[in-house]
PDB file of N, CA and C in Angstrom:
ATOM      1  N   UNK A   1       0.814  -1.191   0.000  1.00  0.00           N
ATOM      2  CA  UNK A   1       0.000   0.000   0.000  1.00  0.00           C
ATOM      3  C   UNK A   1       0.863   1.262   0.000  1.00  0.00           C
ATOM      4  N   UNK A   2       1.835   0.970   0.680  1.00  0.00           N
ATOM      5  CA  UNK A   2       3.045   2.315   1.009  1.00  0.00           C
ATOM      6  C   UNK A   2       3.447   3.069  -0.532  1.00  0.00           C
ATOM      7  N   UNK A   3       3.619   1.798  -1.299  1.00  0.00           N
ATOM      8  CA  UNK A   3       4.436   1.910  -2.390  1.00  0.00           C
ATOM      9  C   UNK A   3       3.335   2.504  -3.710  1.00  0.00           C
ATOM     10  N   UNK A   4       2.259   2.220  -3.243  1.00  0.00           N
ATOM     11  CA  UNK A   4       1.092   2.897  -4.085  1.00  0.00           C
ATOM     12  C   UNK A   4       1.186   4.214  -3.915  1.00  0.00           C
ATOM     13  N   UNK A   5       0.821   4.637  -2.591  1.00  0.00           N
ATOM     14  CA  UNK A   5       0.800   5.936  -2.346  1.00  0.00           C
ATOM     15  C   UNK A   5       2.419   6.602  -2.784  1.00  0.00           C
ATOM     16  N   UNK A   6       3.058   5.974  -2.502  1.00  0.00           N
ATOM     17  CA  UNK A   6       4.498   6.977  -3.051  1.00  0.00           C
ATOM     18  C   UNK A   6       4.800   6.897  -4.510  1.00  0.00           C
ATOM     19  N   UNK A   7       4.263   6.575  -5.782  1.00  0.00           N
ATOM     20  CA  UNK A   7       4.044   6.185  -6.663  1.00  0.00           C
ATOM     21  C   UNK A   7       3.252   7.120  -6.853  1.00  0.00           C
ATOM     22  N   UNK A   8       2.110   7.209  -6.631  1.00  0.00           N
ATOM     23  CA  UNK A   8       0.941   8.415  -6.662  1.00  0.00           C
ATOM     24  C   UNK A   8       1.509   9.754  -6.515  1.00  0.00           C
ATOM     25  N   UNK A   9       2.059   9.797  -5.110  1.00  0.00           N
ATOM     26  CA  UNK A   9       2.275  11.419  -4.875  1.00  0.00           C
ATOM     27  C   UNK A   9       4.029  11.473  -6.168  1.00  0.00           C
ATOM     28  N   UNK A  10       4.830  11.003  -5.834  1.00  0.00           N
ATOM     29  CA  UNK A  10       6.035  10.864  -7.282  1.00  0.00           C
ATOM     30  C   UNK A  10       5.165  11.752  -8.789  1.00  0.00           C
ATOM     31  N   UNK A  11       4.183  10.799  -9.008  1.00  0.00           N
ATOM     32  CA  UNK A  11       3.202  10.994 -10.006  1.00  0.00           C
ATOM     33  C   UNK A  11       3.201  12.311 -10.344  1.00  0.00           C
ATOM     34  N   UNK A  12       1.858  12.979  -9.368  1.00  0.00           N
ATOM     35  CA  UNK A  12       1.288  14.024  -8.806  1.00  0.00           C
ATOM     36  C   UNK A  12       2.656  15.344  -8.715  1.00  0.00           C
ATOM     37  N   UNK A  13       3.381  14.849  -8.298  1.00  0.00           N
ATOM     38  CA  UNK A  13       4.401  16.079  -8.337  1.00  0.00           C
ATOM     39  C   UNK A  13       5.180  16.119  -9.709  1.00  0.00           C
ATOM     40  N   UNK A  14       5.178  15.024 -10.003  1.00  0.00           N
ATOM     41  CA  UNK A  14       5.630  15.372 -11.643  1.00  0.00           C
ATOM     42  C   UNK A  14       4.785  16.407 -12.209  1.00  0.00           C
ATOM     43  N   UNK A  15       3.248  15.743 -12.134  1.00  0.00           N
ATOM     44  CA  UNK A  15       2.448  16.364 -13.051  1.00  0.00           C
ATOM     45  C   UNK A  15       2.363  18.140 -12.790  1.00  0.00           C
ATOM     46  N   UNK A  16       2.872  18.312 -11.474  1.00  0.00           N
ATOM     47  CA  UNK A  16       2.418  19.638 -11.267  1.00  0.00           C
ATOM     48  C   UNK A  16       3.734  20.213 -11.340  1.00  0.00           C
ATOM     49  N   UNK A  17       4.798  19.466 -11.420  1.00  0.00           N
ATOM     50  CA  UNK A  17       5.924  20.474 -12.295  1.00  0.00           C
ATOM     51  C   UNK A  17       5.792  20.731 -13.557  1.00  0.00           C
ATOM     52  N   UNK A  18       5.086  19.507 -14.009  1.00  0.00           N
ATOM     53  CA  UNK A  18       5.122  19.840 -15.617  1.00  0.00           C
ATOM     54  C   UNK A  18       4.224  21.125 -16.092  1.00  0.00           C
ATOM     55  N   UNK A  19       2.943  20.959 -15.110  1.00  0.00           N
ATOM     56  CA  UNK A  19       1.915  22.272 -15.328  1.00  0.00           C
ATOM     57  C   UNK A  19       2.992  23.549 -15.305  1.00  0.00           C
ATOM     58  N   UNK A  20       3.381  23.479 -13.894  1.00  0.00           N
ATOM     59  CA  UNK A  20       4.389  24.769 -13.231  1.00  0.00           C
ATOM     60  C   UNK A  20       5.157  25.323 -14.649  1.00  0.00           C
ATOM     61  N   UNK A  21       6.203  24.244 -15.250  1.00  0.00           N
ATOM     62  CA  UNK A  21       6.726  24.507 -16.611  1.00  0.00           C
ATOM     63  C   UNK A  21       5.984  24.512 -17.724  1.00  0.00           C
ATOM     64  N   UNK A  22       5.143  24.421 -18.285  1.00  0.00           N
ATOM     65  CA  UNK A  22       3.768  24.601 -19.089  1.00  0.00           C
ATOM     66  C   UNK A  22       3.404  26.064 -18.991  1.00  0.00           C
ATOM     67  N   UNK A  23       3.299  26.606 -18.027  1.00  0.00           N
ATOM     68  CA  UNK A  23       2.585  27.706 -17.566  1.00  0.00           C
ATOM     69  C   UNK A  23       3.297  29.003 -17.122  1.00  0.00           C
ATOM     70  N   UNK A  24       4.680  28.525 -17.092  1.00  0.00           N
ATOM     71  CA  UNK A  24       5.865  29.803 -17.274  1.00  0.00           C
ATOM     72  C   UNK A  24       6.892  29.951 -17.981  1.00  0.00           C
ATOM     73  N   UNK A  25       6.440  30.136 -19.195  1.00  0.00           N
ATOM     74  CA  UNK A  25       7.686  29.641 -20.323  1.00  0.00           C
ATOM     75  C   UNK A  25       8.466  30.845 -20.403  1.00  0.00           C
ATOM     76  N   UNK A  26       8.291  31.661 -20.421  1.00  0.00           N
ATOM     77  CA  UNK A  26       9.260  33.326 -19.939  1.00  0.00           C
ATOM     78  C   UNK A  26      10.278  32.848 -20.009  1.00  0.00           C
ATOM     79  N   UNK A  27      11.410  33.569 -20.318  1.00  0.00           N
ATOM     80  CA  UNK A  27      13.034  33.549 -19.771  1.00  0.00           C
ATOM     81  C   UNK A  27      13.205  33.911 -19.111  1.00  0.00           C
ATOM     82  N   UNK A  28      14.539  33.536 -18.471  1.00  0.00           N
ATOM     83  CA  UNK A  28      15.198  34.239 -17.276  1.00  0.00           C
ATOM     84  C   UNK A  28      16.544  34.017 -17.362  1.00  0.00           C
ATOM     85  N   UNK A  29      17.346  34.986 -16.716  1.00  0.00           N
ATOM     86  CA  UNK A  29      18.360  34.719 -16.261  1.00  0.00           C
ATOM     87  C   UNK A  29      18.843  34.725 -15.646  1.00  0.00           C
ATOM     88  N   UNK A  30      19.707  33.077 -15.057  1.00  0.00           N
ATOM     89  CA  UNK A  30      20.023  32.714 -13.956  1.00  0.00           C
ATOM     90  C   UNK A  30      21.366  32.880 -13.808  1.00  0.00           C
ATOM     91  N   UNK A  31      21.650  33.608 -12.852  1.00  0.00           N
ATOM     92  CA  UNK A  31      23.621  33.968 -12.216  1.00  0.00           C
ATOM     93  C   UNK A  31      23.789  32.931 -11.285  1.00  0.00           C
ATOM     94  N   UNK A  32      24.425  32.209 -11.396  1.00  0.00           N
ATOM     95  CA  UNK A  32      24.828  31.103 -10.483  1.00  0.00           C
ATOM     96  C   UNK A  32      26.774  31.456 -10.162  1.00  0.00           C
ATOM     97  N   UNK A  33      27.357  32.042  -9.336  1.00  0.00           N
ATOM     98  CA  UNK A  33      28.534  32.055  -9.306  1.00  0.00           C
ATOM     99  C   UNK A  33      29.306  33.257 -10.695  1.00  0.00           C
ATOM    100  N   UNK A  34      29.509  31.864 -11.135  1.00  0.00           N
ATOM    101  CA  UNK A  34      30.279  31.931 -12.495  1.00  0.00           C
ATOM    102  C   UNK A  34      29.771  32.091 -14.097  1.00  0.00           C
ATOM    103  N   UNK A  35      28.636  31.636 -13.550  1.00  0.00           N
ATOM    104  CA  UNK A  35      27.761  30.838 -14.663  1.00  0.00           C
ATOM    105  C   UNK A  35      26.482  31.673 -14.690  1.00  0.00           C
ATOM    106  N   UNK A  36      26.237  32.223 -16.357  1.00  0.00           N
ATOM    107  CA  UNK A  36      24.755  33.158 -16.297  1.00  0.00           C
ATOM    108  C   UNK A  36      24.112  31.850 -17.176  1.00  0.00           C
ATOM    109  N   UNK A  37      23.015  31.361 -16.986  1.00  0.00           N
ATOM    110  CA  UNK A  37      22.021  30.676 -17.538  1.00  0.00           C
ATOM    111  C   UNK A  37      20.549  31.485 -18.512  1.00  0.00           C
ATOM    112  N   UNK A  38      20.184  31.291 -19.032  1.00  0.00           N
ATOM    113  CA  UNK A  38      19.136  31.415 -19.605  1.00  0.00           C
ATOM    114  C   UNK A  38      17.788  30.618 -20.191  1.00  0.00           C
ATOM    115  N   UNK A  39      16.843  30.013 -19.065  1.00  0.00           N
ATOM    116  CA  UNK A  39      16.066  29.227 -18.711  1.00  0.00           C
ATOM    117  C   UNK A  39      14.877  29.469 -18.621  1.00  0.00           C
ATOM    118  N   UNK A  40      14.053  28.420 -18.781  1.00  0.00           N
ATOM    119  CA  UNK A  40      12.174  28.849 -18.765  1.00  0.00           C
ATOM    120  C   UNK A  40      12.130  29.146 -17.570  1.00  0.00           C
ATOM    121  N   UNK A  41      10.920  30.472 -17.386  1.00  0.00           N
ATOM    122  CA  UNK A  41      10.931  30.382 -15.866  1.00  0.00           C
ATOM    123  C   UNK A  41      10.055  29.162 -14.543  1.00  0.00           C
ATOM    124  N   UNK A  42       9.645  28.748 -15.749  1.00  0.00           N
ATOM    125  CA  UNK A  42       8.780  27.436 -14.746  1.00  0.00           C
ATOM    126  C   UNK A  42      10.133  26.450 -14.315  1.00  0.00           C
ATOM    127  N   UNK A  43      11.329  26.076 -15.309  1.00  0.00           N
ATOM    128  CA  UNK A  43      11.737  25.539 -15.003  1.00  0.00           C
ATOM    129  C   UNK A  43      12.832  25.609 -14.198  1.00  0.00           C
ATOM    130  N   UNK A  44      13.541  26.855 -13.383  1.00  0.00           N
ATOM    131  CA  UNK A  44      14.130  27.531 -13.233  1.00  0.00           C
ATOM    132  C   UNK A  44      13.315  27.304 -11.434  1.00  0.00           C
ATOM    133  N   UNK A  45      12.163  27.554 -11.573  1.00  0.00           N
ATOM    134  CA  UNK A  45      11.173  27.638 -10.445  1.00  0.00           C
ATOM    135  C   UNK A  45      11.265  25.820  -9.814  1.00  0.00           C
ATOM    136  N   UNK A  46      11.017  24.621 -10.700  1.00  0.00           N
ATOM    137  CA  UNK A  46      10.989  23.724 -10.394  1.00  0.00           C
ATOM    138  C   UNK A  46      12.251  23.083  -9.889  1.00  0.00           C
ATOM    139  N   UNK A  47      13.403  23.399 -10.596  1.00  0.00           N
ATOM    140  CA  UNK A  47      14.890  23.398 -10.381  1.00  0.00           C
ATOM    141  C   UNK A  47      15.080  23.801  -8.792  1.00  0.00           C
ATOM    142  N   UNK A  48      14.922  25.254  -8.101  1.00  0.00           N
ATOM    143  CA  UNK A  48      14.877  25.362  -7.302  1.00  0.00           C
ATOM    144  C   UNK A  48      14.164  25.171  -6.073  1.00  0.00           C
ATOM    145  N   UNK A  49      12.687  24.883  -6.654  1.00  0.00           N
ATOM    146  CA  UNK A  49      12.035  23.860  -5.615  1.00  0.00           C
ATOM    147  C   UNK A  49      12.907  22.559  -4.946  1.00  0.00           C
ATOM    148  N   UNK A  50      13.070  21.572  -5.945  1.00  0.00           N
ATOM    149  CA  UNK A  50      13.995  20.318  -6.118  1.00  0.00           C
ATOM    150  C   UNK A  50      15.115  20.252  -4.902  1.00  0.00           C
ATOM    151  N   UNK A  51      16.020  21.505  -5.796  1.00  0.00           N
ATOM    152  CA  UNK A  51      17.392  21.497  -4.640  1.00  0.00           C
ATOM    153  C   UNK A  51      16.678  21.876  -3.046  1.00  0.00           C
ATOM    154  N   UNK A  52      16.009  22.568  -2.764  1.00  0.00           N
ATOM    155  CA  UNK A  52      15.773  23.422  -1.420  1.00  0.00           C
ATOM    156  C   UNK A  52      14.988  21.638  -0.748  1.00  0.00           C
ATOM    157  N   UNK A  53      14.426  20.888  -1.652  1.00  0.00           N
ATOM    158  CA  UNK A  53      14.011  19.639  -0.466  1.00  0.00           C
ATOM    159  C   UNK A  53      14.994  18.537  -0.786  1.00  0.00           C
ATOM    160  N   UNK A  54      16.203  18.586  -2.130  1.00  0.00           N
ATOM    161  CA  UNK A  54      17.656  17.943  -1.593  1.00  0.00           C
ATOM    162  C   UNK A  54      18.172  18.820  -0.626  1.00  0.00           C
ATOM    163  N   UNK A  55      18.069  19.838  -0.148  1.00  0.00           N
ATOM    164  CA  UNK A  55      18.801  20.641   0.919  1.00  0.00           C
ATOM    165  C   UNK A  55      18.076  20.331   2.633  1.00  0.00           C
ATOM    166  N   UNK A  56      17.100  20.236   2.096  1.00  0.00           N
ATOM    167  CA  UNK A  56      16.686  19.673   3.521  1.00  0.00           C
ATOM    168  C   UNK A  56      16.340  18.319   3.762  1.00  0.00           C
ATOM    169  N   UNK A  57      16.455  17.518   2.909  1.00  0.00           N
ATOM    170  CA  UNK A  57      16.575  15.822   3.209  1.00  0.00           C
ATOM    171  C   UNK A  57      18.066  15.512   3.836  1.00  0.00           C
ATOM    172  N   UNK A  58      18.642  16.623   3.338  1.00  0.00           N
ATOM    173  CA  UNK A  58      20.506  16.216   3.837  1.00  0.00           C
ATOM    174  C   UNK A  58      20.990  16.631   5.011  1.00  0.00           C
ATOM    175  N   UNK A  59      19.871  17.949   5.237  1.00  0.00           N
ATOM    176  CA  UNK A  59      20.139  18.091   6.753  1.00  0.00           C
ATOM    177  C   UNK A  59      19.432  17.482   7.545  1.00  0.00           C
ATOM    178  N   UNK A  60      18.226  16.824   7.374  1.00  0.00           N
ATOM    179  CA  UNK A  60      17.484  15.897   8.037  1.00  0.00           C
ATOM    180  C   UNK A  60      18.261  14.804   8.170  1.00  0.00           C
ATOM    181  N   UNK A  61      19.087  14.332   7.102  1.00  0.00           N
ATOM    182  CA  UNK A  61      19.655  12.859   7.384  1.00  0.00           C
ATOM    183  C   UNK A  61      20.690  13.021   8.433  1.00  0.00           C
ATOM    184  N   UNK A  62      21.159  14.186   8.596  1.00  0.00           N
ATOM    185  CA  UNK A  62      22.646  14.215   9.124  1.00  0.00           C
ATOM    186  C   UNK A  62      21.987  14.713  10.675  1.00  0.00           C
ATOM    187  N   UNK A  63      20.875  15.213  10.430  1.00  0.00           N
ATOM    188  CA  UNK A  63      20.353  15.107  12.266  1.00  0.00           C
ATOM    189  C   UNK A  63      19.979  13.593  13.053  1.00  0.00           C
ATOM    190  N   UNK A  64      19.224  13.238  12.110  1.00  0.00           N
ATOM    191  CA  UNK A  64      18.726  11.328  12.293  1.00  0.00           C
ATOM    192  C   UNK A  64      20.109  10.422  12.610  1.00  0.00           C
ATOM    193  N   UNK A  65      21.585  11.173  12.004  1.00  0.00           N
ATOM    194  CA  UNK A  65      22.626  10.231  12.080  1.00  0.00           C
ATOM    195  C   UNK A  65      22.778  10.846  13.708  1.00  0.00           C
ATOM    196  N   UNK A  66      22.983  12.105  14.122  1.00  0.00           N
ATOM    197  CA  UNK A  66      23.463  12.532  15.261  1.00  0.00           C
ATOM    198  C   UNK A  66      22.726  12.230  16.365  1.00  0.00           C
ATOM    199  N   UNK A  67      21.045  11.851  15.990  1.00  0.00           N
ATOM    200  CA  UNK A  67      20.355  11.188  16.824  1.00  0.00           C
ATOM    201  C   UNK A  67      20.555   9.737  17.488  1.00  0.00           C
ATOM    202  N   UNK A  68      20.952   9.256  16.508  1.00  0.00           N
ATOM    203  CA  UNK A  68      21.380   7.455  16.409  1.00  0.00           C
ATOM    204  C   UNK A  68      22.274   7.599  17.104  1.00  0.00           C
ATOM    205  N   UNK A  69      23.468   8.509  16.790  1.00  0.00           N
ATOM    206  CA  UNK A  69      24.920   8.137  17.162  1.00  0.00           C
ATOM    207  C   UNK A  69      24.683   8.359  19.168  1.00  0.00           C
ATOM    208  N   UNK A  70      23.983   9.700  18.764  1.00  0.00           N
ATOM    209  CA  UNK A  70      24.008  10.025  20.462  1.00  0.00           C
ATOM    210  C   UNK A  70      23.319   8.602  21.580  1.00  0.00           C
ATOM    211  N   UNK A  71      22.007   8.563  20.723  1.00  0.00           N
ATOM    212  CA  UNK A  71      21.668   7.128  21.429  1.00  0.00           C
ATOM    213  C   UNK A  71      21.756   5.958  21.358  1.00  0.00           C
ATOM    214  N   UNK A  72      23.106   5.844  20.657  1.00  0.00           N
ATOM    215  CA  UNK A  72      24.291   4.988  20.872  1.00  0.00           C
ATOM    216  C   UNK A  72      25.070   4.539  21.911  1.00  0.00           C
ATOM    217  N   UNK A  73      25.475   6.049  21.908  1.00  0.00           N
ATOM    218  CA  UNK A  73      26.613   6.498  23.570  1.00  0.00           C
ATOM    219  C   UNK A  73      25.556   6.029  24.692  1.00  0.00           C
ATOM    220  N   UNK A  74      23.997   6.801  24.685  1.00  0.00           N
ATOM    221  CA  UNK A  74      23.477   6.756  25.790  1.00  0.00           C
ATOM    222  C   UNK A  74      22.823   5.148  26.213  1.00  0.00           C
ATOM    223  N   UNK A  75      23.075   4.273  25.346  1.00  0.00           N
ATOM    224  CA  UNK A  75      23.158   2.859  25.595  1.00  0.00           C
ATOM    225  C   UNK A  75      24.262   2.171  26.519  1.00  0.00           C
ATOM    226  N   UNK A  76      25.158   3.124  25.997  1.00  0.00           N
ATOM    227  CA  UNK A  76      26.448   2.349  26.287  1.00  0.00           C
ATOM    228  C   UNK A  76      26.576   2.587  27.661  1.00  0.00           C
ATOM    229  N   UNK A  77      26.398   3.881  27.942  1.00  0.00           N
ATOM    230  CA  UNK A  77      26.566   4.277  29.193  1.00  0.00           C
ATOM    231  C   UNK A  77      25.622   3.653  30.276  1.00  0.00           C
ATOM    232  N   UNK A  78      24.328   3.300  29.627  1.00  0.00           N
ATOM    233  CA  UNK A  78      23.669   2.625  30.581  1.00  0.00           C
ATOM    234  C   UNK A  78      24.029   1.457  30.569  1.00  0.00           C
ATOM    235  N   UNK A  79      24.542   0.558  30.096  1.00  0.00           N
ATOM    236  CA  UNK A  79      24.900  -0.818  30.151  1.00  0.00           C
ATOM    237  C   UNK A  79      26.233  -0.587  31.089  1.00  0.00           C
ATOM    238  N   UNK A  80      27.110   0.659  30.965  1.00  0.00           N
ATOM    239  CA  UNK A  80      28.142   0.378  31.791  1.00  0.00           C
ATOM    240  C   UNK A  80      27.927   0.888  33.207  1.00  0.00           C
ATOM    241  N   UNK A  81      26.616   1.411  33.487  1.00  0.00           N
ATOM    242  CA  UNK A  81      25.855   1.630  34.769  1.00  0.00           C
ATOM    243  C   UNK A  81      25.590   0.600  35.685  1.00  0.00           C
ATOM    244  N   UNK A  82      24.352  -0.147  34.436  1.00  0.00           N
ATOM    245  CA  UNK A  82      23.940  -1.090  35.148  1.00  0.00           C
ATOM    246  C   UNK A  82      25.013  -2.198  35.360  1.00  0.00           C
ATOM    247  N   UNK A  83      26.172  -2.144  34.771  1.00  0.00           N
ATOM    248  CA  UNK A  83      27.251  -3.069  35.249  1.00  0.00           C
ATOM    249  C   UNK A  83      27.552  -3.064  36.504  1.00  0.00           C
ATOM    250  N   UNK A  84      27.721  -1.823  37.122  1.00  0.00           N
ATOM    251  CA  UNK A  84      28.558  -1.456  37.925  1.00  0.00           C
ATOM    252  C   UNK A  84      27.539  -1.391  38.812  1.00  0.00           C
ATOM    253  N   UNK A  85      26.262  -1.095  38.812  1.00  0.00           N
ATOM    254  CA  UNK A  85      25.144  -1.474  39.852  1.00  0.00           C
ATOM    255  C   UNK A  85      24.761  -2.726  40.197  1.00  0.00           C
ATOM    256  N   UNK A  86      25.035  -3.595  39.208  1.00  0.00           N
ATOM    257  CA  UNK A  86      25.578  -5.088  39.580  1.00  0.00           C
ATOM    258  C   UNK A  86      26.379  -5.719  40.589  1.00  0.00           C
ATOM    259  N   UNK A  87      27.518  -5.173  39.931  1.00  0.00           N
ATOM    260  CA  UNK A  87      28.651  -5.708  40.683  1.00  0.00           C
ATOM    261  C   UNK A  87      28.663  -4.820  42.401  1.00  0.00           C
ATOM    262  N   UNK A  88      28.218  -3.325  42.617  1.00  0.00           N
ATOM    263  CA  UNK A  88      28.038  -2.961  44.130  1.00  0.00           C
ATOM    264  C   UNK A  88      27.407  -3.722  44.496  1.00  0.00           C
ATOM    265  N   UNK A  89      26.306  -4.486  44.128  1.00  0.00           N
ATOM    266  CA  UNK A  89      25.017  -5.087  44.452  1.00  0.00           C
ATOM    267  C   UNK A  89      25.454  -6.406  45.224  1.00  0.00           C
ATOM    268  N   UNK A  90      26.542  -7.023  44.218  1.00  0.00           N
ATOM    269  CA  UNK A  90      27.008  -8.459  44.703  1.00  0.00           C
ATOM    270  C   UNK A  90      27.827  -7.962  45.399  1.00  0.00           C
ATOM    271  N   UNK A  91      28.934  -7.048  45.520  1.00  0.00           N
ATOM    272  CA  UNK A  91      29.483  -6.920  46.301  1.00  0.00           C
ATOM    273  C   UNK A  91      28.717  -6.401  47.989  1.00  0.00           C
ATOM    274  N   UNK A  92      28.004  -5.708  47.875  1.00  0.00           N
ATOM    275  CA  UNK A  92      27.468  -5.877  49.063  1.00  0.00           C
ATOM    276  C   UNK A  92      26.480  -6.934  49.503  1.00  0.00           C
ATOM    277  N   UNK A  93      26.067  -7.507  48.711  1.00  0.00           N
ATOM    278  CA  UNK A  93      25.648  -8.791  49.608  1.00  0.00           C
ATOM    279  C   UNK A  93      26.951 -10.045  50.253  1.00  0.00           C
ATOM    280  N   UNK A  94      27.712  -9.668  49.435  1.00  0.00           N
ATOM    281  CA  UNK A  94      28.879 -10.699  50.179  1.00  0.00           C
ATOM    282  C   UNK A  94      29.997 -10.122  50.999  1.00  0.00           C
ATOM    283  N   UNK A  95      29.485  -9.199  51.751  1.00  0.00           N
ATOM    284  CA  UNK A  95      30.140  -8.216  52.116  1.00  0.00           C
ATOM    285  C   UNK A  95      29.154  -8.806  53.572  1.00  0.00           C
ATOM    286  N   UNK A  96      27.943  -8.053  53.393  1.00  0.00           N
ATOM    287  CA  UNK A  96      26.843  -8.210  54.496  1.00  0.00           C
ATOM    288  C   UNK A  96      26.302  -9.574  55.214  1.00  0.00           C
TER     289      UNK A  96
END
């Protein structure tokens, strides 16, 4: 079912870039750095849609990694807790 719906919306956003570029054929020109371009403006518009959610899938991924990594550590640290709450544990019963 997942794969329907992402198939659909894939679809759906094609189709409405293609409208978007359909519907702003204008020129423009694009200064990038170094580089002057001269491009439809729908497509110019869709181009920069594109990059700005590759720009934020990459900072999303690289938060999800810092999430993982951190509750990584905070595993570790509890396993080397409960070690050591162990071992006081036995040690004071054979102590007492």
């Amino acid at each position: 079912m997942s794969r329907v719906v992402f198939y659909f919306t894939v679809s759906l956003a094609a189709l409405v870039a293609l409208f978007v570029s359909a519907m702003n054929i204008d020129r423009v020109e694009v200064e990038l750095a170094f580089l002057r371009i001269a491009t439809p403006l729908g497509l110019a518009l869709v181009v920069a849609f594109v990059a700005g959610l590759v720009a934020g899938l990459i900072w999303r991924v690289y938060w999800v990694a810092e999430l993982l990594n951190e509750r990584g550590r905070l595993r570790r640290a509890l396993r080397l807790a409960e070690q050591r709450a162990r071992a006081a544990a036995a040690t004071g019963e054979n102590a007492g």
